[in-house]
C-alpha atoms as a PDB file:
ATOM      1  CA  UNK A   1      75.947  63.001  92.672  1.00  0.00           C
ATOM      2  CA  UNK A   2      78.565  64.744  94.669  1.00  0.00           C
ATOM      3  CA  UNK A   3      81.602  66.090  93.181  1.00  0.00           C
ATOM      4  CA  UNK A   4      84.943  63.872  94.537  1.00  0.00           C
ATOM      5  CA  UNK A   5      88.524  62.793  94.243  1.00  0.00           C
ATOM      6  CA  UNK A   6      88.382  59.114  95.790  1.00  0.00           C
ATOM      7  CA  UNK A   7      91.755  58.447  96.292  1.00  0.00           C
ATOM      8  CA  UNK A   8      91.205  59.418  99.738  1.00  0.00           C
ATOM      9  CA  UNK A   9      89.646  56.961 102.413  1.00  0.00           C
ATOM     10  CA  UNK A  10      86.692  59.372 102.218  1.00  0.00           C
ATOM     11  CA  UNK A  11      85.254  61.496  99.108  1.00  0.00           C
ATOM     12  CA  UNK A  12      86.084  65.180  99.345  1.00  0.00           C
ATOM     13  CA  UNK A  13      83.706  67.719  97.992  1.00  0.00           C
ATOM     14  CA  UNK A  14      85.364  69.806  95.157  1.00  0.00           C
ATOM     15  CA  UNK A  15      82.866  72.937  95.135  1.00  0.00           C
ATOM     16  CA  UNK A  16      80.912  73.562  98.504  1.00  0.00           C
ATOM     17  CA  UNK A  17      78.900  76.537  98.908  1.00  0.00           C
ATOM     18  CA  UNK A  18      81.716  78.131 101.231  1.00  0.00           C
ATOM     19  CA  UNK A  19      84.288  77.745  98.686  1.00  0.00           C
ATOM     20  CA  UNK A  20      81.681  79.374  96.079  1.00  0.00           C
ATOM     21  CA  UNK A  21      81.108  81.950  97.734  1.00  0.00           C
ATOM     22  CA  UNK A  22      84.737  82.846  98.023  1.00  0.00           C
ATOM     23  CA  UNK A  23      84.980  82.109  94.431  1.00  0.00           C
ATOM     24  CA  UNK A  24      82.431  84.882  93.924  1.00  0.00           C
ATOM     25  CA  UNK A  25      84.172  87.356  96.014  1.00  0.00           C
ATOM     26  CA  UNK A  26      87.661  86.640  93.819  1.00  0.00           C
ATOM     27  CA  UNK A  27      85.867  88.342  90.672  1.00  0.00           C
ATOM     28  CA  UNK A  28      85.875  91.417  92.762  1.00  0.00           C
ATOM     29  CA  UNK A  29      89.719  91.340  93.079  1.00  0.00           C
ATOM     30  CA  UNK A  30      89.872  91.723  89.318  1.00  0.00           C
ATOM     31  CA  UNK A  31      88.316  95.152  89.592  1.00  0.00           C
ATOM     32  CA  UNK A  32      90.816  96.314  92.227  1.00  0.00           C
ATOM     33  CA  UNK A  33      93.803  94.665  90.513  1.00  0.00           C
ATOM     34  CA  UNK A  34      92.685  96.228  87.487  1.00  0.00           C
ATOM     35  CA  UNK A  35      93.143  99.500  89.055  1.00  0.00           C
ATOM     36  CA  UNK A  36      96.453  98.564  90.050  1.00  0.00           C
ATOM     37  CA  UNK A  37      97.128  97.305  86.437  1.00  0.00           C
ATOM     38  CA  UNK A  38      96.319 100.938  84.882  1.00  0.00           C
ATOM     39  CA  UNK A  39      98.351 102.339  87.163  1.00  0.00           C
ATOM     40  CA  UNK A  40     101.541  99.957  85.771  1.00  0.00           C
ATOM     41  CA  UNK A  41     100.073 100.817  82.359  1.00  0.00           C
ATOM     42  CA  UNK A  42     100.619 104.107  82.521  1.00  0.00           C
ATOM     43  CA  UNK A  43     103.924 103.717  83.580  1.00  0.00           C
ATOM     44  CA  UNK A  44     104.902 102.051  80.568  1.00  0.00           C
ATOM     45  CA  UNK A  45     103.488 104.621  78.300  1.00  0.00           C
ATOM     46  CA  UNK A  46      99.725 102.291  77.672  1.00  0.00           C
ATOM     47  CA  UNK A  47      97.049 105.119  77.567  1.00  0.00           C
ATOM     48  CA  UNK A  48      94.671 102.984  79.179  1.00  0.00           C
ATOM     49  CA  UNK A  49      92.230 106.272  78.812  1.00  0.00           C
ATOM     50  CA  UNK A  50      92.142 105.537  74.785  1.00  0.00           C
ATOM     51  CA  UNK A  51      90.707 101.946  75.459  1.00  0.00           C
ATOM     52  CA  UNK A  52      86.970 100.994  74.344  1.00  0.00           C
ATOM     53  CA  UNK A  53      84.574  99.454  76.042  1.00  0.00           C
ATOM     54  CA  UNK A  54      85.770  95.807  74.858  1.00  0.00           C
ATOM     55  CA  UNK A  55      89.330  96.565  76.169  1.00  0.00           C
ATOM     56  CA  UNK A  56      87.767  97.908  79.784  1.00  0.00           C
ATOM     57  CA  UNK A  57      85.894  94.768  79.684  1.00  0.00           C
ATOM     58  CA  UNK A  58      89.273  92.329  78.319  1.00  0.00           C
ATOM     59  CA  UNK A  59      90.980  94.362  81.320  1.00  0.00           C
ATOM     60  CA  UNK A  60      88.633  93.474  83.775  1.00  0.00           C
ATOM     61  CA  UNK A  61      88.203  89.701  82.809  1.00  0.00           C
ATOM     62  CA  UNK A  62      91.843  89.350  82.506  1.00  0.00           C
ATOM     63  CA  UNK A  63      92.789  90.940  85.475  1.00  0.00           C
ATOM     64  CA  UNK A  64      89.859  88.487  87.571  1.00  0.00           C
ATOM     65  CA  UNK A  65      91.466  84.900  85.953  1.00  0.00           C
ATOM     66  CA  UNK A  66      94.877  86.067  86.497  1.00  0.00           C
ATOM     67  CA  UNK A  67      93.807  86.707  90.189  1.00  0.00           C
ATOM     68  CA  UNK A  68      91.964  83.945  90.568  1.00  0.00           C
ATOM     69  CA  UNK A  69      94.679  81.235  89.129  1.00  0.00           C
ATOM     70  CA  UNK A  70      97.204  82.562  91.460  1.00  0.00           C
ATOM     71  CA  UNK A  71      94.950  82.251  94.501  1.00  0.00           C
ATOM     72  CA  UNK A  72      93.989  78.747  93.541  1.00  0.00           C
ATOM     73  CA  UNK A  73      98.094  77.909  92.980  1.00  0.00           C
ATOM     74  CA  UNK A  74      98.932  79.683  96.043  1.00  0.00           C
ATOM     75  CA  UNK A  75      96.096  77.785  98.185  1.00  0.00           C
ATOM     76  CA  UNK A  76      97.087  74.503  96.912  1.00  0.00           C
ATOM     77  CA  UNK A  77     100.958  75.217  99.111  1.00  0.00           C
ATOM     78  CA  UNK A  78      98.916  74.411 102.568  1.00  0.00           C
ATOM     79  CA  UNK A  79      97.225  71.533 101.933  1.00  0.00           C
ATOM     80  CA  UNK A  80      94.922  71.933 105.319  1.00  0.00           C
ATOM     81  CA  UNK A  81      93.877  74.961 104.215  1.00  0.00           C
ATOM     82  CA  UNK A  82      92.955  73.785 100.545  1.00  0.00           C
ATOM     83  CA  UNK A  83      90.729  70.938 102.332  1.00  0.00           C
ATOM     84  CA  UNK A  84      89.247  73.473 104.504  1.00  0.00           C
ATOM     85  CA  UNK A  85      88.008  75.138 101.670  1.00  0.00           C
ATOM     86  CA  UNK A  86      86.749  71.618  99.798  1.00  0.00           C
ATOM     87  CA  UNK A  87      84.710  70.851 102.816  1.00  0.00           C
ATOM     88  CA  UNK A  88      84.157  73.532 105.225  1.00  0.00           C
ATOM     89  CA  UNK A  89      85.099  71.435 107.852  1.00  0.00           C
ATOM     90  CA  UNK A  90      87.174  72.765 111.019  1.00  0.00           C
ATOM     91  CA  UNK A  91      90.023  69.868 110.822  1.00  0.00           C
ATOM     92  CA  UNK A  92      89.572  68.162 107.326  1.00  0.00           C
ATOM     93  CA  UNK A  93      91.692  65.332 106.573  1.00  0.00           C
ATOM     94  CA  UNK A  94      94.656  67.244 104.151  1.00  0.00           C
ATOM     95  CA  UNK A  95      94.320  67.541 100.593  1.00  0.00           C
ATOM     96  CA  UNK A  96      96.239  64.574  98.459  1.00  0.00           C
ATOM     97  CA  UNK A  97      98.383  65.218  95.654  1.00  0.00           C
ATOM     98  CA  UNK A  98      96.171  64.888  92.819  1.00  0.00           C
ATOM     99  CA  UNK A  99      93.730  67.142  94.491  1.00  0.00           C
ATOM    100  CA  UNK A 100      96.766  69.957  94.516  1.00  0.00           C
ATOM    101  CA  UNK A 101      97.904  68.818  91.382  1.00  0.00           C
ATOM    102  CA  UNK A 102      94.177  69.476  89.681  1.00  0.00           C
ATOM    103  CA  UNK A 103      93.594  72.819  91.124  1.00  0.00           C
ATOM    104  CA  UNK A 104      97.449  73.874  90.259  1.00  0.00           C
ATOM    105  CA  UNK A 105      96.622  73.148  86.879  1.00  0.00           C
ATOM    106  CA  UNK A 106      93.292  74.937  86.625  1.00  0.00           C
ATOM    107  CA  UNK A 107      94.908  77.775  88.728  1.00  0.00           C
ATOM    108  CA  UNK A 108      97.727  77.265  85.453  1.00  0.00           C
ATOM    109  CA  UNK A 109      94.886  77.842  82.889  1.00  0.00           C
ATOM    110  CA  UNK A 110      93.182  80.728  84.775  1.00  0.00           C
ATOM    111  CA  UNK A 111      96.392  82.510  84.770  1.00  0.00           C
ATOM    112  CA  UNK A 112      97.520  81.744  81.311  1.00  0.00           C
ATOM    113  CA  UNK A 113      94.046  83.341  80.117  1.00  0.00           C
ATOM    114  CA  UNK A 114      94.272  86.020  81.758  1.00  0.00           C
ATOM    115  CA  UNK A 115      97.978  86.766  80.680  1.00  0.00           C
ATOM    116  CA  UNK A 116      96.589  86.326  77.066  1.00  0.00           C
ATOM    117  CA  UNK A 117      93.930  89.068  77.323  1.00  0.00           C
ATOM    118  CA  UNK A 118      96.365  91.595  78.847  1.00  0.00           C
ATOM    119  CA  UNK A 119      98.903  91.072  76.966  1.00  0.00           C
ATOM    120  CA  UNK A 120      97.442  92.674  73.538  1.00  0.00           C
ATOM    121  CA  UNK A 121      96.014  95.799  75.966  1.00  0.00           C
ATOM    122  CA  UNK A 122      99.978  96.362  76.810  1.00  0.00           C
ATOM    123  CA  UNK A 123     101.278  95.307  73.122  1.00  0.00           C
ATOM    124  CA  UNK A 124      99.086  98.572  72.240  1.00  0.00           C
ATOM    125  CA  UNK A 125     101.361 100.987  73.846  1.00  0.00           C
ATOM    126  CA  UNK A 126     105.660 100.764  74.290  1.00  0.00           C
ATOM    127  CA  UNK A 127     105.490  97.512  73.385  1.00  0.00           C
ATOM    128  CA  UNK A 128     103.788  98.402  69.519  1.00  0.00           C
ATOM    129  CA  UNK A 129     106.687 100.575  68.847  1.00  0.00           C
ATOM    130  CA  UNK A 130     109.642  97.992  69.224  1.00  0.00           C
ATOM    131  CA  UNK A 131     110.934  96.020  66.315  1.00  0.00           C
ATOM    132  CA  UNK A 132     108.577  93.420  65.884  1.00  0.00           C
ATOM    133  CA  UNK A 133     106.355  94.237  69.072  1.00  0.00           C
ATOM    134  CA  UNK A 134     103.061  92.617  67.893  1.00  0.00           C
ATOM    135  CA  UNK A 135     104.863  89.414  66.608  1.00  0.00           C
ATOM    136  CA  UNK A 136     106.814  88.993  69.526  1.00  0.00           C
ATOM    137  CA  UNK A 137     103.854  89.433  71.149  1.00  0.00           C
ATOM    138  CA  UNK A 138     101.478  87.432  69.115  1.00  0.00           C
ATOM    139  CA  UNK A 139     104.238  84.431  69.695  1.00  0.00           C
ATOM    140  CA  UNK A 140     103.905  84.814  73.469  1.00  0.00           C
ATOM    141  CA  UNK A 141     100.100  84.517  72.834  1.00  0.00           C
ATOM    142  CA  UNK A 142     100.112  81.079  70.912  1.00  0.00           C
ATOM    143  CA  UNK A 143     102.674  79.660  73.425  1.00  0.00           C
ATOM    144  CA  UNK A 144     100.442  80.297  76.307  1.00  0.00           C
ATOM    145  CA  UNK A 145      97.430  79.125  73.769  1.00  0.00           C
ATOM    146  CA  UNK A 146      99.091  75.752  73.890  1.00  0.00           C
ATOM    147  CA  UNK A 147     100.479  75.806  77.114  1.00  0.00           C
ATOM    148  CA  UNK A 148      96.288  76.539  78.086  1.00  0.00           C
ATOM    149  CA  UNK A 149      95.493  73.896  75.972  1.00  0.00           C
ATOM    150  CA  UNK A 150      97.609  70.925  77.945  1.00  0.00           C
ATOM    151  CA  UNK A 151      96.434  72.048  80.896  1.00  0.00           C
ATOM    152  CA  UNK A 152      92.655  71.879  80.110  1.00  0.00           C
ATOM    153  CA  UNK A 153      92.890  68.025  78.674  1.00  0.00           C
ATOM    154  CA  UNK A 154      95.005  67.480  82.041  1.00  0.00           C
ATOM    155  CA  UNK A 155      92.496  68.583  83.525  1.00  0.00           C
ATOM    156  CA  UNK A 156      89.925  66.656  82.124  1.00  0.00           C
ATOM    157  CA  UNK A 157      91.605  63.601  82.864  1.00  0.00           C
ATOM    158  CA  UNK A 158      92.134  64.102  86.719  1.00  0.00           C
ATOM    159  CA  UNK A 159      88.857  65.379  87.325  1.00  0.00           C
ATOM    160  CA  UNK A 160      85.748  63.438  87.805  1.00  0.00           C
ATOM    161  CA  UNK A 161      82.255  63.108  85.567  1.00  0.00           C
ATOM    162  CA  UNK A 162      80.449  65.235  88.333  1.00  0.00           C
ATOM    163  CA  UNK A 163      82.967  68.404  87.379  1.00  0.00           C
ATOM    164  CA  UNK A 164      83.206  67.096  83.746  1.00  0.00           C
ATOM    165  CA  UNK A 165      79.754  67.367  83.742  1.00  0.00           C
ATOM    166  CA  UNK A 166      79.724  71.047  84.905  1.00  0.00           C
ATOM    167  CA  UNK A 167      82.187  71.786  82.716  1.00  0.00           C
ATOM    168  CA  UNK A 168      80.167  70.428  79.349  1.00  0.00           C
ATOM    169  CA  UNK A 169      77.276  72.256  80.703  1.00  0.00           C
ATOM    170  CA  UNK A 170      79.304  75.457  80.996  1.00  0.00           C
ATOM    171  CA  UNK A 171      80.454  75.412  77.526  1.00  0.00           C
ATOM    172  CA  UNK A 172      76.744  74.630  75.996  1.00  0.00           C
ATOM    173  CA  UNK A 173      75.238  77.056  77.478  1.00  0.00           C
ATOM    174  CA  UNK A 174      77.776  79.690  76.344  1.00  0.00           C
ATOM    175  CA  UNK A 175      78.045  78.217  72.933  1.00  0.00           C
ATOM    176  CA  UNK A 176      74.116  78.279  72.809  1.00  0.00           C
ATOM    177  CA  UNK A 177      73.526  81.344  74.127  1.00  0.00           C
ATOM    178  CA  UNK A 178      76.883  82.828  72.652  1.00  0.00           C
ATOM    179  CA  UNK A 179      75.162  81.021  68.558  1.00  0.00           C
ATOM    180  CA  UNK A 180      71.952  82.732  68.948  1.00  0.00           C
ATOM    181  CA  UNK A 181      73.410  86.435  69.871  1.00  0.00           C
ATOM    182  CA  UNK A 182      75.725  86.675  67.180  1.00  0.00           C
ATOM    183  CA  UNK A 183      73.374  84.995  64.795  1.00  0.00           C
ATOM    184  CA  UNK A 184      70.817  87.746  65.566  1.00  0.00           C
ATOM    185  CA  UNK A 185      73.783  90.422  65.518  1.00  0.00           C
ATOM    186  CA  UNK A 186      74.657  89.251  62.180  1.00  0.00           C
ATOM    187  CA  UNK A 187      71.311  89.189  60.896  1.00  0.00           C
ATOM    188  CA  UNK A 188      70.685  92.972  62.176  1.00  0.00           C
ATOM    189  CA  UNK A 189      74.157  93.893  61.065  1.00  0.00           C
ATOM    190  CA  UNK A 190      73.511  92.584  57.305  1.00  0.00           C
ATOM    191  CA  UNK A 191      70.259  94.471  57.326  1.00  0.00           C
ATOM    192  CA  UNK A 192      72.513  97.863  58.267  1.00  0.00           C
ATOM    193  CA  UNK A 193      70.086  97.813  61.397  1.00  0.00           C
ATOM    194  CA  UNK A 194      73.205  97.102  64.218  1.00  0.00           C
ATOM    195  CA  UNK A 195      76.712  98.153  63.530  1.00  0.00           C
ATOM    196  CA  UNK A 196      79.568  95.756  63.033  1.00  0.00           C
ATOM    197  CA  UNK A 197      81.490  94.206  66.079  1.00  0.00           C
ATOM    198  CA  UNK A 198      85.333  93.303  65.725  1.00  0.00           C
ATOM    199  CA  UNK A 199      86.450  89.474  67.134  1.00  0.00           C
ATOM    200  CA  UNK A 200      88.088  91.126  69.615  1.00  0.00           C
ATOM    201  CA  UNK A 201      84.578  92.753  71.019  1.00  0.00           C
ATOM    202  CA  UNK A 202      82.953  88.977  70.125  1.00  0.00           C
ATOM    203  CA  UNK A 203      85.693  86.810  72.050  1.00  0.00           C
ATOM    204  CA  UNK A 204      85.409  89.409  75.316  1.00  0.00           C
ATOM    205  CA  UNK A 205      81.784  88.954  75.716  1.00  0.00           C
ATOM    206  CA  UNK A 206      81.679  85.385  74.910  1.00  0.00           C
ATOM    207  CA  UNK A 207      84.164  85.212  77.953  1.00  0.00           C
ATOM    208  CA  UNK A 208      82.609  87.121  79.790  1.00  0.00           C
ATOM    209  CA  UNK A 209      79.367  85.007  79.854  1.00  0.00           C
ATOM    210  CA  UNK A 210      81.399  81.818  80.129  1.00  0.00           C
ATOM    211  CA  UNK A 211      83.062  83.107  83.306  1.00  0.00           C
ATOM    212  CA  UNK A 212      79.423  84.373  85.007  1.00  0.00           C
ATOM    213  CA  UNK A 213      77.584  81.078  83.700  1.00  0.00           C
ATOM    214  CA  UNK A 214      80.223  78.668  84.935  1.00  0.00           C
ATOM    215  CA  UNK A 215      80.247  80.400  88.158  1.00  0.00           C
ATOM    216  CA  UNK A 216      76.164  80.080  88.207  1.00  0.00           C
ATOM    217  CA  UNK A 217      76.775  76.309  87.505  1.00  0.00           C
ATOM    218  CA  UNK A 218      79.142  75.902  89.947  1.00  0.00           C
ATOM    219  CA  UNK A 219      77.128  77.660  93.290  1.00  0.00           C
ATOM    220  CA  UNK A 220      73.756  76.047  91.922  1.00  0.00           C
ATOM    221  CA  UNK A 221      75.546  72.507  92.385  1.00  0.00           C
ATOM    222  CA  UNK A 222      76.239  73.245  95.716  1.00  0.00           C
ATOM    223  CA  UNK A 223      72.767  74.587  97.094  1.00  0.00           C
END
């Protein structure tokens, strides 16, 4: 079953293996922009050299979805270049509005989680020492939470059962894969045979494997 918006005379492709491929390439962006991004950390007094592994990782992973929503919201302003990628064809009919208006909105939620895991790295330095940093901060977070959380049912309601499909495959395999990990990490933790993990170190790696299996999913559909 092919992936498609029909409100075209002819079905359009959603995820071909050219536009996976690219996809792939875009998590490699996060490691340069994360460069970039200690660089502006530094600058306002974040010593990005005192972060742990789980904040190198939150770095990375929120530096990759906050590159990759504003690539999909930027691609979505030429409409003959958003089809291009859709089909791979040389002169593809142009993308219709709910096409742009889907991938805005995932290229919405990308962003917003990627703002979310940055913005407790940065609360960590200047921001910690104003009055009421890490409320102010925490606020932001839950607005953006719910702002995320709009834009996800949106989404599910413009797309079609192909990508609803992919997406409830996505989230089983994390949540399976995700259950059995910390289970056993519990277990071995209890028995004083694995040290403890924070949230913060549990919610990284869970996204983490939700990003790399949905992009799995996604460039397996397409081969």
């Amino acid at each position: 079953m092919e992936m498609t918006i029909n409100h075209n005379s002819t079905g359009r492709k959603l995820m071909t293996k050219r536009s996976a491929v690219l996809m792939i390439l875009v998590f490699f962006l996060g490691g340069f922009t994360s460069y970039g991004l200690v660089r502006l950390a530094e600058l306002v007094h974040v010593n990005a050299k005192s972060f742990a592994w789980p904040d190198w990782l939150a770095f990375w992973l929120g530096c990759t979805f906050l590159g990759i929503g504003s690539v999909t919201c930027a691609m979505t302003y030429n409409r003959k270049e958003l089809a291009r990628q859709l089909d791979g064809e040389s002169e593809p009919m142009p993308a219709t509005n709910e096409e742009v208006h889907l991938f805005r909105i995932q290229g919405l939620v990308l962003a917003l989680a990627g703002l979310m895991l940055l913005l407790p790295l940065f609360a960590l330095g200047a921001w910690s020492r104003t009055p009421h940093g890490a409320q102010t901060t925490m606020s932001a977070i839950a607005v953006m939470f719910v702002l995320q959380t709009v834009g996800n049912v949106q989404s599910w309601k413009v797309c079609d059962e192909f990508q609803r499909g992919m997406m409830l495959r996505t989230c089983a395999i994390t949540f399976g894969i995700g259950q059995g990990a910390l289970f056993l990490w519990a277990g071995a933790e209890h028995l004083r045979l694995a040290p403890a993990i924070t949230s913060w170190e549990i919610i990284t790696l869970l996204l983490a494997l939700y990003l790399v299996t949905g992009t799995i999913i996604a460039v397996q559909s397409r081969m």
